[in-house]
Protein backbone atom coordinates (compact mmCIF):
# COMPACT_ATOMS: atom_id res chain seq x y z
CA UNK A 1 -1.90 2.82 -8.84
CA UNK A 2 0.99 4.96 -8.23
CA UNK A 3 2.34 6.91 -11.74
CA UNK A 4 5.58 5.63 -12.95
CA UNK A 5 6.85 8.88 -13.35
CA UNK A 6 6.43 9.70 -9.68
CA UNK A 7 7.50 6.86 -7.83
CA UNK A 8 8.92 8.67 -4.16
CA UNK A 9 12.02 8.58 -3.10
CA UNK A 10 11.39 10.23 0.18
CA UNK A 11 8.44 11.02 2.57
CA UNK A 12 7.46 14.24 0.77
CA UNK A 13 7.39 12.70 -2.50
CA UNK A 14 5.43 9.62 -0.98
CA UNK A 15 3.10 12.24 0.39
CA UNK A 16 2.49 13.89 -2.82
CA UNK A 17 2.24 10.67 -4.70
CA UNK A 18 -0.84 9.38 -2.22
CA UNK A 19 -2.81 12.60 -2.16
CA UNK A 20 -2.62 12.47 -6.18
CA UNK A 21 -4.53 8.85 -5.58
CA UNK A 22 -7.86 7.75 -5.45
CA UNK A 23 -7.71 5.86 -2.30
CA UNK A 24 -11.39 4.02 -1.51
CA UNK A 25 -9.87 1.40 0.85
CA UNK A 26 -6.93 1.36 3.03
CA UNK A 27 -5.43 -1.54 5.40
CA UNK A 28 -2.80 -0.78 7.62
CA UNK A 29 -0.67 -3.47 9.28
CA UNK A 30 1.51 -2.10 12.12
CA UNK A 31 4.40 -4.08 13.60
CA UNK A 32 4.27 -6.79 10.82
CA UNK A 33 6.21 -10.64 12.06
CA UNK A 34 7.09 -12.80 9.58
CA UNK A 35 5.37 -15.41 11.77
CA UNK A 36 1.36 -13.37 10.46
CA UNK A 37 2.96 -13.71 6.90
CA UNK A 38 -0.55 -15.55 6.44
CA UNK A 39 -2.50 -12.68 7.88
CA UNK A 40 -0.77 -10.01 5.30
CA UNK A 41 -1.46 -12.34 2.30
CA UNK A 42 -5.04 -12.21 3.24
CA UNK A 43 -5.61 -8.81 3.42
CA UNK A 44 -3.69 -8.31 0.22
CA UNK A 45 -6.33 -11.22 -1.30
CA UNK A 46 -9.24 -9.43 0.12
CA UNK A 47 -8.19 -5.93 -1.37
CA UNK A 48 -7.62 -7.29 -4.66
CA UNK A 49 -11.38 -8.63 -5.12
CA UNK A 50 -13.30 -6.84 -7.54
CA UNK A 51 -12.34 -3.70 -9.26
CA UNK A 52 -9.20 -1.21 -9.13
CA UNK A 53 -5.52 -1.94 -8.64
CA UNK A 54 -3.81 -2.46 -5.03
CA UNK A 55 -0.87 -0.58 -4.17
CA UNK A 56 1.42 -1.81 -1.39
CA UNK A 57 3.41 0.60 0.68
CA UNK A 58 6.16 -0.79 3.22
CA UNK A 59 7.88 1.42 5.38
CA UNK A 60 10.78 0.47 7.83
CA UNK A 61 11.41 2.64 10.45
């Protein structure tokens, strides 16, 4: 879970912010629709079973 006191408000800080996390799992969904809405909520689900928090990064570019 990201700190409070470092949320980023620019690439560096989001940068710094991820390498201070323990990351065991990571999904990345490239080119997201609003049509696969479905397939987004299900890999959120899926990370969320068992233990640890999930963080959610969006980007627009």
């Amino acid at each position: 879970m990201m700190l409070e006191h470092l949320l980023p408000k620019s690439k560096t800080d989001l940068v710094r912010v991820m390498q201070q996390m323990r990351i065991s799992k990571i999904e990345i969904v490239d080119g997201y629709v609003a049509a696969n809405e479905h397939e987004l909520l299900q890999a959120a689900n899926d990370m969320s079973a068992g233990l640890g928090d999930v963080t959610i990064i969006m980007v627009r570019s």
